[in-house]
Structures are given as C-alpha cells and as structure tokens.
C-alpha atoms as a PDB file:
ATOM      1  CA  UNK A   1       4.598 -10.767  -4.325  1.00  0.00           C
ATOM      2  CA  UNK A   2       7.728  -9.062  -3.887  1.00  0.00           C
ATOM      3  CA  UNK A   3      11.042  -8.586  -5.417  1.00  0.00           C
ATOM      4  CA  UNK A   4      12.437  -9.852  -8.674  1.00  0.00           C
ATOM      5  CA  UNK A   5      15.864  -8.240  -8.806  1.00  0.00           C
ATOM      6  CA  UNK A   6      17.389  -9.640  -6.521  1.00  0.00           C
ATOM      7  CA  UNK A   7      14.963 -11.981  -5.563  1.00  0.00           C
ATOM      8  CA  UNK A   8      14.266 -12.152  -1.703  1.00  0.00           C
ATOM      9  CA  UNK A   9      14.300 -14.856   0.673  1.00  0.00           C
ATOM     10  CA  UNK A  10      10.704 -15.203   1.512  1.00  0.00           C
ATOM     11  CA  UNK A  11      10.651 -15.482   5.377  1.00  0.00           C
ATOM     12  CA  UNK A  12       7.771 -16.900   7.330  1.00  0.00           C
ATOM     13  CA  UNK A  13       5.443 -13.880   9.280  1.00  0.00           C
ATOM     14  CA  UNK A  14       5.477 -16.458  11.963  1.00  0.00           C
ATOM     15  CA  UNK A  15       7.694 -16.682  15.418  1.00  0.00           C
ATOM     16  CA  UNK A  16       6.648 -13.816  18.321  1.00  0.00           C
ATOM     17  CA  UNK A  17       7.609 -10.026  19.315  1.00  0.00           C
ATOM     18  CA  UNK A  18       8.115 -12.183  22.560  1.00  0.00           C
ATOM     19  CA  UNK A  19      10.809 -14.307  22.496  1.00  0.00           C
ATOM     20  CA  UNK A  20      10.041 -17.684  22.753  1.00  0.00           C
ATOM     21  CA  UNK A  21       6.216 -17.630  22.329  1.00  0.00           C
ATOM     22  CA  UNK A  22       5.199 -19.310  19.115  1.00  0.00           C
ATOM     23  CA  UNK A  23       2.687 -16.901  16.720  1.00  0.00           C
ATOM     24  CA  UNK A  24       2.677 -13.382  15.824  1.00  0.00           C
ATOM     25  CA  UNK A  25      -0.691 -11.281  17.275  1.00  0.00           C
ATOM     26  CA  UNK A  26      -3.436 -11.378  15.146  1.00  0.00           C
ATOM     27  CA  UNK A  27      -5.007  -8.070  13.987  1.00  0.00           C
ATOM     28  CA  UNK A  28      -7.472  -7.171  15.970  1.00  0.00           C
ATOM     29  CA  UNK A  29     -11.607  -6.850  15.657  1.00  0.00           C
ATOM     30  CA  UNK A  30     -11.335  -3.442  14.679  1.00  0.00           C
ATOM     31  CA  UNK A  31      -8.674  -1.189  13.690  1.00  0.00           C
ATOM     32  CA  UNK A  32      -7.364   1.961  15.856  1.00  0.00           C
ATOM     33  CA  UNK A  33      -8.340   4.936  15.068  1.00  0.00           C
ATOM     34  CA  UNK A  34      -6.020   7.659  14.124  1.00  0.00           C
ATOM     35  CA  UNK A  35      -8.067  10.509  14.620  1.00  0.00           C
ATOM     36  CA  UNK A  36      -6.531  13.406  13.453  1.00  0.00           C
ATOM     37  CA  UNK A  37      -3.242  12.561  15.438  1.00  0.00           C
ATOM     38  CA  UNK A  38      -1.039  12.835  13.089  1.00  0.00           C
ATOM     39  CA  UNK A  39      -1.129  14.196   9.248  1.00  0.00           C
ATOM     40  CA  UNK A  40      -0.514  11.332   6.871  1.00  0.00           C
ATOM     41  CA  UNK A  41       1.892  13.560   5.006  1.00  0.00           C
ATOM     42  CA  UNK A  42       1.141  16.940   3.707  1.00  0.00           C
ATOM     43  CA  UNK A  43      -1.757  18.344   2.130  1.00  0.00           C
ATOM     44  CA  UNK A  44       0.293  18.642  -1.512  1.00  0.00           C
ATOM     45  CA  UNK A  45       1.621  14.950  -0.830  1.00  0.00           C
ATOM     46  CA  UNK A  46       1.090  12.410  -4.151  1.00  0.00           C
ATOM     47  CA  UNK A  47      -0.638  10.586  -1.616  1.00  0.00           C
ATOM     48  CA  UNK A  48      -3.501  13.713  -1.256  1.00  0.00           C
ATOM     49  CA  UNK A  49      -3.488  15.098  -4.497  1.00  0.00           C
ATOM     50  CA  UNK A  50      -6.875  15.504  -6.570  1.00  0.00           C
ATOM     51  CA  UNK A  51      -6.252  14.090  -9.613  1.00  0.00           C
ATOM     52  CA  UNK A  52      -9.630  13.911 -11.024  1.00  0.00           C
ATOM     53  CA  UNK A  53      -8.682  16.523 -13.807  1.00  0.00           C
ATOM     54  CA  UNK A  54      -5.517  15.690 -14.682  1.00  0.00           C
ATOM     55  CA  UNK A  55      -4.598  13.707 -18.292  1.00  0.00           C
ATOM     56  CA  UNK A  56      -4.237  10.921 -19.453  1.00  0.00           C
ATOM     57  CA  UNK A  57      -1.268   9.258 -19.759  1.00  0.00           C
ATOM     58  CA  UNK A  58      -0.229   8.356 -23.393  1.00  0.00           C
ATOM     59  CA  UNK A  59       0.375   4.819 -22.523  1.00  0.00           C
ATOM     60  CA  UNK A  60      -2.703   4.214 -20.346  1.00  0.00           C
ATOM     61  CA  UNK A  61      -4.694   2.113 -23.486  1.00  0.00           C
ATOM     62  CA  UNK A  62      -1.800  -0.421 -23.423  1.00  0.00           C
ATOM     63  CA  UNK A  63      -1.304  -0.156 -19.557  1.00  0.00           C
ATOM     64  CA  UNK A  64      -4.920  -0.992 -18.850  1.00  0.00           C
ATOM     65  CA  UNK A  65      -4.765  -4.132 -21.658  1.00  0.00           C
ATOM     66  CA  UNK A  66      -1.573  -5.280 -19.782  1.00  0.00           C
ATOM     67  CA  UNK A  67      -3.542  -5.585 -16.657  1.00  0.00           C
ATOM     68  CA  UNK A  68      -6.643  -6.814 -18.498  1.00  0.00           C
ATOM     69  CA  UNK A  69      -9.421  -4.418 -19.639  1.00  0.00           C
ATOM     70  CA  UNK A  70     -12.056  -7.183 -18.930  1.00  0.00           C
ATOM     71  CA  UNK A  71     -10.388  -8.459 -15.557  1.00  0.00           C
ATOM     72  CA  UNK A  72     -12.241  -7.790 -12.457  1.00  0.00           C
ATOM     73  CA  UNK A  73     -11.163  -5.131  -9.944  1.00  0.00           C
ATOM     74  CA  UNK A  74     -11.138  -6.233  -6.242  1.00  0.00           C
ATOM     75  CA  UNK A  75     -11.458  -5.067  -3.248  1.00  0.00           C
ATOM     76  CA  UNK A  76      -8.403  -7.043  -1.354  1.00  0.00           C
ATOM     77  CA  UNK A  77      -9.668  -6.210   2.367  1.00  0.00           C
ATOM     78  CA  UNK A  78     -12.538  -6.663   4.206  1.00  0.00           C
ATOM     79  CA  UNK A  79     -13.958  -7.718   8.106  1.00  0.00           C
ATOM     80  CA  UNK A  80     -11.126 -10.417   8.142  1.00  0.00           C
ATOM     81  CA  UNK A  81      -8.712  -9.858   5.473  1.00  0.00           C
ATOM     82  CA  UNK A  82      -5.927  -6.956   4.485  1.00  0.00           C
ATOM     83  CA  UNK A  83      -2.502  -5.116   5.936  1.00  0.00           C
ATOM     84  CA  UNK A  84      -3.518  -4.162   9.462  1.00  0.00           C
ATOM     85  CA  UNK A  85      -1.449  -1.386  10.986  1.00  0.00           C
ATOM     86  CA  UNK A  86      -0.603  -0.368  14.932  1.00  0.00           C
ATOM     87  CA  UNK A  87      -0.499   2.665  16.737  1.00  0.00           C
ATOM     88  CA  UNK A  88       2.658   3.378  19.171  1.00  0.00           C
ATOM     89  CA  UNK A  89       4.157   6.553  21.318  1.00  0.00           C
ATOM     90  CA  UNK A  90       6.933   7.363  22.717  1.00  0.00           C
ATOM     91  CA  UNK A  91       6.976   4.887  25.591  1.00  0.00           C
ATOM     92  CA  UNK A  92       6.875   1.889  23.328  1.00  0.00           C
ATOM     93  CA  UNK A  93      10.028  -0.205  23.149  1.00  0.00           C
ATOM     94  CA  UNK A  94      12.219   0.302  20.274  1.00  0.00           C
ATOM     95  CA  UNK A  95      13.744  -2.688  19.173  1.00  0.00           C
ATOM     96  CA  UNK A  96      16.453  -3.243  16.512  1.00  0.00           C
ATOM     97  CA  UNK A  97      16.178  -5.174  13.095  1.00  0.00           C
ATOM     98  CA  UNK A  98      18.489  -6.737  10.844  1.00  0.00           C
ATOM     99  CA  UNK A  99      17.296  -6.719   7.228  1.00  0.00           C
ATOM    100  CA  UNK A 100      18.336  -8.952   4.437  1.00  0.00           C
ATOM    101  CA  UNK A 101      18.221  -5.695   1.904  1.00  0.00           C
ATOM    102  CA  UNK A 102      20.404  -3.842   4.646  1.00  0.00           C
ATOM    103  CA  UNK A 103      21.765  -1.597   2.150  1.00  0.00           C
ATOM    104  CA  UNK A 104      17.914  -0.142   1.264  1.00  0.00           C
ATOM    105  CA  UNK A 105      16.933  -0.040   4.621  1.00  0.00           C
ATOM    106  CA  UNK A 106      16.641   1.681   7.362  1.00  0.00           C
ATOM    107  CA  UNK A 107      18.095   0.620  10.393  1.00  0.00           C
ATOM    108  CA  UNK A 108      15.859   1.596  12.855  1.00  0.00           C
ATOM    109  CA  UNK A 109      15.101   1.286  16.033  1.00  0.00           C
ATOM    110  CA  UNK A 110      11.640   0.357  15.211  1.00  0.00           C
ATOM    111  CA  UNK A 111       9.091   0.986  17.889  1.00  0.00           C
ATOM    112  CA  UNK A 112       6.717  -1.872  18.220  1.00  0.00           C
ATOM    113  CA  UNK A 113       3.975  -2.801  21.011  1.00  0.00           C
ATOM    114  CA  UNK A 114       3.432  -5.445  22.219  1.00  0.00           C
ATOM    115  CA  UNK A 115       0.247  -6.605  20.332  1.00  0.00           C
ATOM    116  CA  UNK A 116       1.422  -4.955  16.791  1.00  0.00           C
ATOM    117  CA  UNK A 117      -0.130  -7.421  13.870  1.00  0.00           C
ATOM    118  CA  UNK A 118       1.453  -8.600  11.436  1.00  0.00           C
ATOM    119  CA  UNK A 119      -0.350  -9.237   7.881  1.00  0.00           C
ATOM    120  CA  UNK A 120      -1.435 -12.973   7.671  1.00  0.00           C
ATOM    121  CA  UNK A 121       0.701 -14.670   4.553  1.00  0.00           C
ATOM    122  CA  UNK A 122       4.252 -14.549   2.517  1.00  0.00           C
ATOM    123  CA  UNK A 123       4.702 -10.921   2.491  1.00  0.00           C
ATOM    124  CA  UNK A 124       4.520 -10.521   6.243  1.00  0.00           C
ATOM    125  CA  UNK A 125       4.290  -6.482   6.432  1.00  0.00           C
ATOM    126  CA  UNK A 126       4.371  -5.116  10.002  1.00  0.00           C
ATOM    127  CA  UNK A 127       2.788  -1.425  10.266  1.00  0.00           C
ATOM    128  CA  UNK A 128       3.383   1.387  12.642  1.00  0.00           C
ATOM    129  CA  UNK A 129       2.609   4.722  13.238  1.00  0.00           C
ATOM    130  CA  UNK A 130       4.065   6.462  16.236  1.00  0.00           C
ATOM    131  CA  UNK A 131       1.652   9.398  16.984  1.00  0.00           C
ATOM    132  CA  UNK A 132       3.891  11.140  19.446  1.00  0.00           C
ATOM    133  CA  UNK A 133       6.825  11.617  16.753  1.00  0.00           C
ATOM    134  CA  UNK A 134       4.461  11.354  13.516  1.00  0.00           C
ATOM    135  CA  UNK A 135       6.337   8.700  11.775  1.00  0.00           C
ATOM    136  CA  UNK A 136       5.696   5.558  10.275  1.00  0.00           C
ATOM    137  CA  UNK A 137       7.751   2.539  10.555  1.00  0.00           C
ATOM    138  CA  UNK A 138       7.058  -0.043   8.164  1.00  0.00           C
ATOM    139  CA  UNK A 139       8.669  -3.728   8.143  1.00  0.00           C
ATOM    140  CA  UNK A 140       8.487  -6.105   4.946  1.00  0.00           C
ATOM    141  CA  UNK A 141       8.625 -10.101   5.200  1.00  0.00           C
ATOM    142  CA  UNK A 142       8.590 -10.061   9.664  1.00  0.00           C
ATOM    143  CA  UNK A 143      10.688 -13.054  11.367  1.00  0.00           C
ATOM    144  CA  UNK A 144       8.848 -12.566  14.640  1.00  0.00           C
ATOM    145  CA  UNK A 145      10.971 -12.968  18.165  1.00  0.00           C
ATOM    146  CA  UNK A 146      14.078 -13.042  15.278  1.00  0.00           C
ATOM    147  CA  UNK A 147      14.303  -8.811  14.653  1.00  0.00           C
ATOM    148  CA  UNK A 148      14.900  -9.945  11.426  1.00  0.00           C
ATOM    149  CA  UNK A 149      13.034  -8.663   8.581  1.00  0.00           C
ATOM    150  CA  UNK A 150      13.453  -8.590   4.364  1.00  0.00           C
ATOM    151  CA  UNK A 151      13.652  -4.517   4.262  1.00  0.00           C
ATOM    152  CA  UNK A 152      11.967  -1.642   6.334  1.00  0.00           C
ATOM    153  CA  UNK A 153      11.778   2.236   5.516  1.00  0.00           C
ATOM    154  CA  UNK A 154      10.627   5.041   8.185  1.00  0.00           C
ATOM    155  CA  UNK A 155       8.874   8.125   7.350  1.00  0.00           C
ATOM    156  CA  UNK A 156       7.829  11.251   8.373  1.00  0.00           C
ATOM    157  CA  UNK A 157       4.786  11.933   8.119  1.00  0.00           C
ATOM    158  CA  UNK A 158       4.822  15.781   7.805  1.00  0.00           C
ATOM    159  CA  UNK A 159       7.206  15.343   5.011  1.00  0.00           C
ATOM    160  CA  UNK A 160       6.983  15.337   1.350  1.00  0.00           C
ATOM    161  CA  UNK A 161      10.545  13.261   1.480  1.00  0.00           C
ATOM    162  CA  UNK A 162      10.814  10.341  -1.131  1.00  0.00           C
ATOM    163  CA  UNK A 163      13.078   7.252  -0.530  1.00  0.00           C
ATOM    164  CA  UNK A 164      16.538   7.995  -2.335  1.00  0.00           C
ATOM    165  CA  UNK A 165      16.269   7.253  -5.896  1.00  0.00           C
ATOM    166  CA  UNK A 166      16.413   3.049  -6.759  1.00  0.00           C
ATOM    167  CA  UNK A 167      15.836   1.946  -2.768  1.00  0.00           C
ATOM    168  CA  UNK A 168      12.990  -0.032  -2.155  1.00  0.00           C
ATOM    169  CA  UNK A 169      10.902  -0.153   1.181  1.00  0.00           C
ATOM    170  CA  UNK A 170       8.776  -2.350   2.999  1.00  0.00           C
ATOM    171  CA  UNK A 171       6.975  -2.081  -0.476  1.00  0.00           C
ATOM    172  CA  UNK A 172       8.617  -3.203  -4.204  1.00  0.00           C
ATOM    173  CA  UNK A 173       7.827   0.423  -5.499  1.00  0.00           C
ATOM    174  CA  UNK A 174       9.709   2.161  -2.434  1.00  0.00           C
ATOM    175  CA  UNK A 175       6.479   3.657  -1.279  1.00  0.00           C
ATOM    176  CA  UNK A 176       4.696   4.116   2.170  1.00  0.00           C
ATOM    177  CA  UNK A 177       1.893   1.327   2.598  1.00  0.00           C
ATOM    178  CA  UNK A 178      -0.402   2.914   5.170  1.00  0.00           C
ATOM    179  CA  UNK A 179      -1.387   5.963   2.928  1.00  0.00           C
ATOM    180  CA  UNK A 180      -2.287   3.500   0.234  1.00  0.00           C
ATOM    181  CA  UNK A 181      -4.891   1.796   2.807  1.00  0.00           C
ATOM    182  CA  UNK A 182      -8.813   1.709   2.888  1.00  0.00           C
ATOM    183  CA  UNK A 183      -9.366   2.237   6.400  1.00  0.00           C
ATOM    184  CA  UNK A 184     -12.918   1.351   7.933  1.00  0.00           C
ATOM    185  CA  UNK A 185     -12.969   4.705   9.881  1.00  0.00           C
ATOM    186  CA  UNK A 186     -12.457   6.914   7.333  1.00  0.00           C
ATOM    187  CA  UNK A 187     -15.445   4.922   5.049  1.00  0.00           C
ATOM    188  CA  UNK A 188     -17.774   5.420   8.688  1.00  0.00           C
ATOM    189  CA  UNK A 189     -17.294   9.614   7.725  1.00  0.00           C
ATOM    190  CA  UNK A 190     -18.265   9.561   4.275  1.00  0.00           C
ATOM    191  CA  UNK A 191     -15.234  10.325   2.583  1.00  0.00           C
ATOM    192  CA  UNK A 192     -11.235   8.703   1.708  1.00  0.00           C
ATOM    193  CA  UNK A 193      -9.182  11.482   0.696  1.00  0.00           C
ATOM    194  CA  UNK A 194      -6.177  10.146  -0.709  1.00  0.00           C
ATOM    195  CA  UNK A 195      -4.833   7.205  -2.980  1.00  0.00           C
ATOM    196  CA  UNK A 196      -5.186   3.702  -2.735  1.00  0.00           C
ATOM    197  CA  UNK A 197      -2.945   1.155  -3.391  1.00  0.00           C
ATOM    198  CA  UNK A 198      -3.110  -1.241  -6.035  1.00  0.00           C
ATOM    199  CA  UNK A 199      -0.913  -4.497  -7.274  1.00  0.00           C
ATOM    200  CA  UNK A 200      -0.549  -5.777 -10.973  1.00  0.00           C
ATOM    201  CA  UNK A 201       0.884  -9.187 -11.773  1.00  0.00           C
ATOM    202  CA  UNK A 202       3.456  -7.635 -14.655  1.00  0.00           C
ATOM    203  CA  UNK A 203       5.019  -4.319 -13.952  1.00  0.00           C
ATOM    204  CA  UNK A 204       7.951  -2.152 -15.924  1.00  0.00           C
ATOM    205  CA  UNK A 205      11.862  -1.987 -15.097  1.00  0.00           C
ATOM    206  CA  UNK A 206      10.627   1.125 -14.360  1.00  0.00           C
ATOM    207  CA  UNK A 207       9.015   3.453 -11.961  1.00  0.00           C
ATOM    208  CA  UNK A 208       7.270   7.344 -11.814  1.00  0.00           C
ATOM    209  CA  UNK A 209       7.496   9.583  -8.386  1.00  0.00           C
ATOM    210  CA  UNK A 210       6.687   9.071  -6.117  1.00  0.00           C
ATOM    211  CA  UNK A 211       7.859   5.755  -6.350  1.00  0.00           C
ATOM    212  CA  UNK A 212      12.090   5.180  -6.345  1.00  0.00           C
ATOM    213  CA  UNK A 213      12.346   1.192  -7.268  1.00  0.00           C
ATOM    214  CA  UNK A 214      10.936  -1.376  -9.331  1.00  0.00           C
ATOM    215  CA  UNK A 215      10.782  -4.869  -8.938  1.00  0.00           C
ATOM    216  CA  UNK A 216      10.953  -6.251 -12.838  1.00  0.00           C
ATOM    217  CA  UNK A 217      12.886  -7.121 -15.639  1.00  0.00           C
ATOM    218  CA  UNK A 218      10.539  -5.918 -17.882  1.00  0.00           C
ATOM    219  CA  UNK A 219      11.799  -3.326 -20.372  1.00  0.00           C
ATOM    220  CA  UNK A 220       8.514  -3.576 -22.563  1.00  0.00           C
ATOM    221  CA  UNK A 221       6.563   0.320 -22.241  1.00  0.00           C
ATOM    222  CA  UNK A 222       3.310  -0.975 -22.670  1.00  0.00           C
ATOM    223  CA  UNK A 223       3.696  -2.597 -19.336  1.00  0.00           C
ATOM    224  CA  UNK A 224       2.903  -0.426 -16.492  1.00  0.00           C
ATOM    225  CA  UNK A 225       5.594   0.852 -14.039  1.00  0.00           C
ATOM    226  CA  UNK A 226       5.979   1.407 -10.377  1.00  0.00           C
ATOM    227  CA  UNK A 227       4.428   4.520  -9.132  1.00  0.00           C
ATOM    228  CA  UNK A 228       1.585   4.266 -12.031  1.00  0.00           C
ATOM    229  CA  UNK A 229      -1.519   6.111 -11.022  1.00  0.00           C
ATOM    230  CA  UNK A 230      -4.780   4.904 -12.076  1.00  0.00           C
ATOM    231  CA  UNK A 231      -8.678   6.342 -11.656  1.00  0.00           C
ATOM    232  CA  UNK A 232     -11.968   5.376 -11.917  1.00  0.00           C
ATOM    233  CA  UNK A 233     -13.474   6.852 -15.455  1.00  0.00           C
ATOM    234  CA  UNK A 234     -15.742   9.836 -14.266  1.00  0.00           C
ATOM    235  CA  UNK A 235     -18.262   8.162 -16.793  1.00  0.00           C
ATOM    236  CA  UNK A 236     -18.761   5.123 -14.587  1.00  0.00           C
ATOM    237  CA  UNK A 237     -21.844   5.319 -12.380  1.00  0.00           C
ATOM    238  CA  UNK A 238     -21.231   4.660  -8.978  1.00  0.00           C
ATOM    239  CA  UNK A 239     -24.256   6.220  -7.634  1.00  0.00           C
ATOM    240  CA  UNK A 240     -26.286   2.912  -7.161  1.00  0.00           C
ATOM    241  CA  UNK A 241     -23.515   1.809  -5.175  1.00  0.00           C
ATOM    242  CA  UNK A 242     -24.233   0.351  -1.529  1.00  0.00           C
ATOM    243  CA  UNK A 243     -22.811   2.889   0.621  1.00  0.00           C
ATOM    244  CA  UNK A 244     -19.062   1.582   1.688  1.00  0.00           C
ATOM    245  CA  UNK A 245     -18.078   0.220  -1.619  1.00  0.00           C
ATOM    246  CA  UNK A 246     -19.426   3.891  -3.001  1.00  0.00           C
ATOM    247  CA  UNK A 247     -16.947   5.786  -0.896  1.00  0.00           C
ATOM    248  CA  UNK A 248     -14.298   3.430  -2.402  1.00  0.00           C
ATOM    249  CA  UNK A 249     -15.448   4.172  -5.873  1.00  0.00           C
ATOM    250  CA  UNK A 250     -15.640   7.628  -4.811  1.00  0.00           C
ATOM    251  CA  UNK A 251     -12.144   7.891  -4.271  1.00  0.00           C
ATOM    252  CA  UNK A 252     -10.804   6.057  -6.925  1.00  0.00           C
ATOM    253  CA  UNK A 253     -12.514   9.114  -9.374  1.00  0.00           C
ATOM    254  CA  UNK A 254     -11.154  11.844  -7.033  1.00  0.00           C
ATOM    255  CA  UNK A 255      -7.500  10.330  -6.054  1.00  0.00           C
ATOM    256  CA  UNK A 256      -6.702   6.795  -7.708  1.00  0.00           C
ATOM    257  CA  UNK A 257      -4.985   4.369  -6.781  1.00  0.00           C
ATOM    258  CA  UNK A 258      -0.900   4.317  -7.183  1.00  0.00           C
ATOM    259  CA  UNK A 259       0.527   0.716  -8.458  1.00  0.00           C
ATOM    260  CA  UNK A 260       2.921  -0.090  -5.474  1.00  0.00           C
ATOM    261  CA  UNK A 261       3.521  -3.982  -6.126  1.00  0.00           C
ATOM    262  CA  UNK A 262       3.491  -7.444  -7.778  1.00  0.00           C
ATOM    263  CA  UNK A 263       0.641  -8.889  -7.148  1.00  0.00           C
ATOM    264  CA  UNK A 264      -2.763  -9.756  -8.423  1.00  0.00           C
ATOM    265  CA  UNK A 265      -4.288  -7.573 -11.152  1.00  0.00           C
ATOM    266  CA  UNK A 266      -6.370  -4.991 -10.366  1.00  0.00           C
ATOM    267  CA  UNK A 267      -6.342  -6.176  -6.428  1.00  0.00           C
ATOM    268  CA  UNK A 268      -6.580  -2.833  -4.559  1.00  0.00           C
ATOM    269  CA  UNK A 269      -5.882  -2.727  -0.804  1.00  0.00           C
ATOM    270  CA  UNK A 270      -6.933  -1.751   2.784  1.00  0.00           C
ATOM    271  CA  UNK A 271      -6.723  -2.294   6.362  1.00  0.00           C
ATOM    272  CA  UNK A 272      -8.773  -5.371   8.176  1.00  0.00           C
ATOM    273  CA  UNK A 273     -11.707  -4.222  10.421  1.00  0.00           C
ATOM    274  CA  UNK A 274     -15.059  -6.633  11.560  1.00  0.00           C
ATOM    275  CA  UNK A 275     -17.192  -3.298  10.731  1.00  0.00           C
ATOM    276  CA  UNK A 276     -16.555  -3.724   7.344  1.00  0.00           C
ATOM    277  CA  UNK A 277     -19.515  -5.272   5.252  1.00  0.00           C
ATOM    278  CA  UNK A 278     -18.010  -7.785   3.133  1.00  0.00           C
ATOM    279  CA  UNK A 279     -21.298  -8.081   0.896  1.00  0.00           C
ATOM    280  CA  UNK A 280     -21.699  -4.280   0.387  1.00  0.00           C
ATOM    281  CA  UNK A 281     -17.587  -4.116  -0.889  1.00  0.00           C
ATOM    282  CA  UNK A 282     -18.817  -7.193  -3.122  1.00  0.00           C
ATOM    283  CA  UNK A 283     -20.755  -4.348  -5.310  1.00  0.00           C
ATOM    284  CA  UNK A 284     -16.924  -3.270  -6.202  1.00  0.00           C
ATOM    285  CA  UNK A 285     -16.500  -6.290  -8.220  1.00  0.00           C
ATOM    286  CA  UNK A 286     -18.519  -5.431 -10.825  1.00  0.00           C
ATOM    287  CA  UNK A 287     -15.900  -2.844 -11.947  1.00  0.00           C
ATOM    288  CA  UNK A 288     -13.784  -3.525 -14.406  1.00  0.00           C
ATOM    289  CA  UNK A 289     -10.103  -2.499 -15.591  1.00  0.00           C
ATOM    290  CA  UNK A 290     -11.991  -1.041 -18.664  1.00  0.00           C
ATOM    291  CA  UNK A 291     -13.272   1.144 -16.494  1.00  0.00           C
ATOM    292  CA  UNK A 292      -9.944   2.536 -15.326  1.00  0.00           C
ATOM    293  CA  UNK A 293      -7.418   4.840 -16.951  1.00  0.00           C
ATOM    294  CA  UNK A 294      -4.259   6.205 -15.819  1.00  0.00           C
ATOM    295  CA  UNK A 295      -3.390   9.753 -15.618  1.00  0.00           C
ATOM    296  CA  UNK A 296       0.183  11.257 -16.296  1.00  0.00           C
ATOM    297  CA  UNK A 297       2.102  12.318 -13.018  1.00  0.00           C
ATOM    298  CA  UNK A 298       5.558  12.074 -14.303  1.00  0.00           C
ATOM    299  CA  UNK A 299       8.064  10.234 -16.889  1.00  0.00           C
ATOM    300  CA  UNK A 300       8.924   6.854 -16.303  1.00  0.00           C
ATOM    301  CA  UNK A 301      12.393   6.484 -14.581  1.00  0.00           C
ATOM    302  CA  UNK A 302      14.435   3.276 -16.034  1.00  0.00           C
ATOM    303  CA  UNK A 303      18.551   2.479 -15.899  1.00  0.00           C
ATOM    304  CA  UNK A 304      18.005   0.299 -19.391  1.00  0.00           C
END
C-alpha cells in the first residue's frame, strides 16, 4: 500500500533496466552480503537504538486494539518472498529518474547494476546500497527500461540526517527501507541489532521521528501514526522458539519494529534469501498483537 494524500499512480514493477528487454531481474537465491562494508547509519541512529527499557507510550492500549490485539503477527519474508536489495560501487552506471512525487524526491543519479531486483508486486521498491560511497538509494513503484519511478530518497549511511519535515520517500513514512529489513545473514550470526519494519492497514495523519510524512486522513489518536515503534512484551517467552524465528523475536524485545507503511496488520518485513527456513519463521505466527506494546520515542507530529 502506499499513499493516500495524494494518491499515486500505481505503476507496474515490470519493463527492464535494459531497454527493450521485457521483465525486471528477479532477486536472486541468496542475498549479498554486506559484511561490515558500510555502517547502516550510526550507532545512536533510531534505527540502532535499544529500546527494551524505554516506556510505554500512553496511547499504546488503543494503538495495539487499532491493529487488532488478537490479529496474528507475520513474518512477511521468507526463501522466496520480501524487498530484496543490491549492492553497487563506484563503477556502476548512474542513471537518471523522473518521479511522479518530483517535488519529495530526490533526483538522483541513481546507481543501479545491471541485475538489481526489484520487489515482485504493486509497490515495486528497487534497493541499493553503494558500498564505495556508503549510501543508499532507494526507488518506490519502478517503471523498468522507463527511469521512471513514483518517488526515491538517498541516504547516507553515516548520517543521522532525517528527510525534511512532511517529504515522503521510497516509503509512506519518509523512512529508509533497508534498515527496517530481516536479512538472512545477520539471523546466520545469532543476532539483528536494529529495528524492523512493520505495516498496519489504518495509520494517523500523523507521524513521530524519525519518520517526516504520513500517508492518511485519519485525525482519530487512537490510531497509530507513522514512525510508531512497537516491541515484543519482555513477558512473552520466546525461548522455545526454533532458532531463526527466535532471533526475530529476539529483536523485536531489544529494538522493535518502527510502523513505516499501509499495509497489512502486524505484517513485519525482510529481505528474500533460499537459506531462510520458511517452517522455522512459521513459529512467529503464533505471536500475537497482544503481545506487543509501543514505547514512547517522541510526540506525534500532525498539520490538523
């Protein structure tokens, strides 16, 4: 899901990066590996922060019931599913883009290789980190072969630099995707340290840091906005967990999740990889939004 003010042409993720050819690359078996190239912002980014200790927010009760206390969390990534993501340097070919939300996007040029995947489906999101400059060029709704794309944001990823206040970016909130992902090779160490990302069919005309845009006319506060930072109860046992899905779990207590778009409730994301087991991320299923809360990180930014 995407925008609802103003509401976005959905293009089609379909076309090439090669002019004339007639599908965008598929992601492939397994992901690539960043390892250690690059920081994925700071150590004191949202994205890294512990936020196991910190309090509730006042509104979480009526946030969770929004979403659905009894609604299923799920795991919306797995050996052939999710928002894959490319690595580039600097001899990759920049190309340039022409956006339908011009005026929130960055123009670019975005550096894309040849084989870069696209995510399969409506939203079309087109992921890359260039290693030799440490930024991360994101692209929202793809026309491949076209350059065209619904909005894109770059960003550095040894900054703590948010998107100027009310733009969006290749996500509704005006956050970064590929911090938000699950990626298989972090899982294969034991250990994600940072924030997920999560969707939620009904959001607030609203949004908290590090967010900058919302995609809603919503004015109710019981309804969660943008940039809304949920955890896993530290009362809920995870320990009988089978061993991937328990490093999920695991950081959900530490770091949440951050709520980044429309979407389906409780549907939290990662990157597609073939090593993942699909039946061992199953065992996150049986978690429920009554077993979430949200924490307080900031006051809720609204123009109504």
């Amino acid at each position: 899901m995407r925008y609802l003010f103003p509401v976005a042409v959905v293009l089609c993720a379909c076309g090439s990066f090669n002019q004339g050819a007639t599908s965008c690359p598929s992601p492939p078996a397994t992901g690539p590996a960043l390892n250690g190239a690059c920081p994925i912002f700071p150590a004191d980014n949202a994205w890294n922060t512990d936020i196991s200790s910190a309090l509730p927010d006042p509104h979480s009760g009526a946030w969770v019931a929004s979403i659905g206390t009894g609604t299923g969390f799920h795991p919306d990534f797995g050996s052939q599913y999710g928002i894959p993501f490319a690595l580039a340097g600097s001899s990759t070919p920049r190309v340039s883009v022409s956006f339908d939300y011009a005026d929130e996007s960055d123009p670019g040029p975005y550096p894309v290789p040849a084989d870069a995947p696209v995510e399969q489906g409506s939203d079309g999101h087109l992921l890359v980190i260039d290693t030799s400059a440490c930024k991360l060029y994101e692209l929202f709704a793809v026309q491949c072969g076209a350059w065209h794309a619904g909005s894109g944001a770059i960003f550095d990823l040894r900054s703590n630099a948010l998107r100027p206040a009310g733009w969006t970016s290749a996500d509704a909130a005006g956050l970064p995707i590929f911090p938000g992902l699950a990626r298989y090779e972090e899982v294969a160490v034991g250990a994600i340290r940072h924030a997920l990302r999560f969707t939620a069919s009904r959001t607030q005309a609203g949004y908290i840091a590090p967010a900058t845009h919302f995609a809603s006319g919503n004015t109710d506060p019981n309804v969660p906005p943008m940039g809304a930072r949920a955890r896993l109860k530290s009362t809920v046992v995870i320990s009988g967990m089978t061993p991937q899905a328990k490093v999920v779990a695991q950081a959900l207590k530490t770091y949440g999740m951050i709520l980044a778009d429309n979407g389906s409730n409780w549907y939290v994301t990662g990157a597609p990889d073939t090593r993942w087991d699909d039946s061992d991320l199953d065992a996150l299923k049986q978690l429920r939004g009554s077993d979430f809360e949200f924490v307080h990180t900031g006051d809720v930014v609204t123009t109504h």
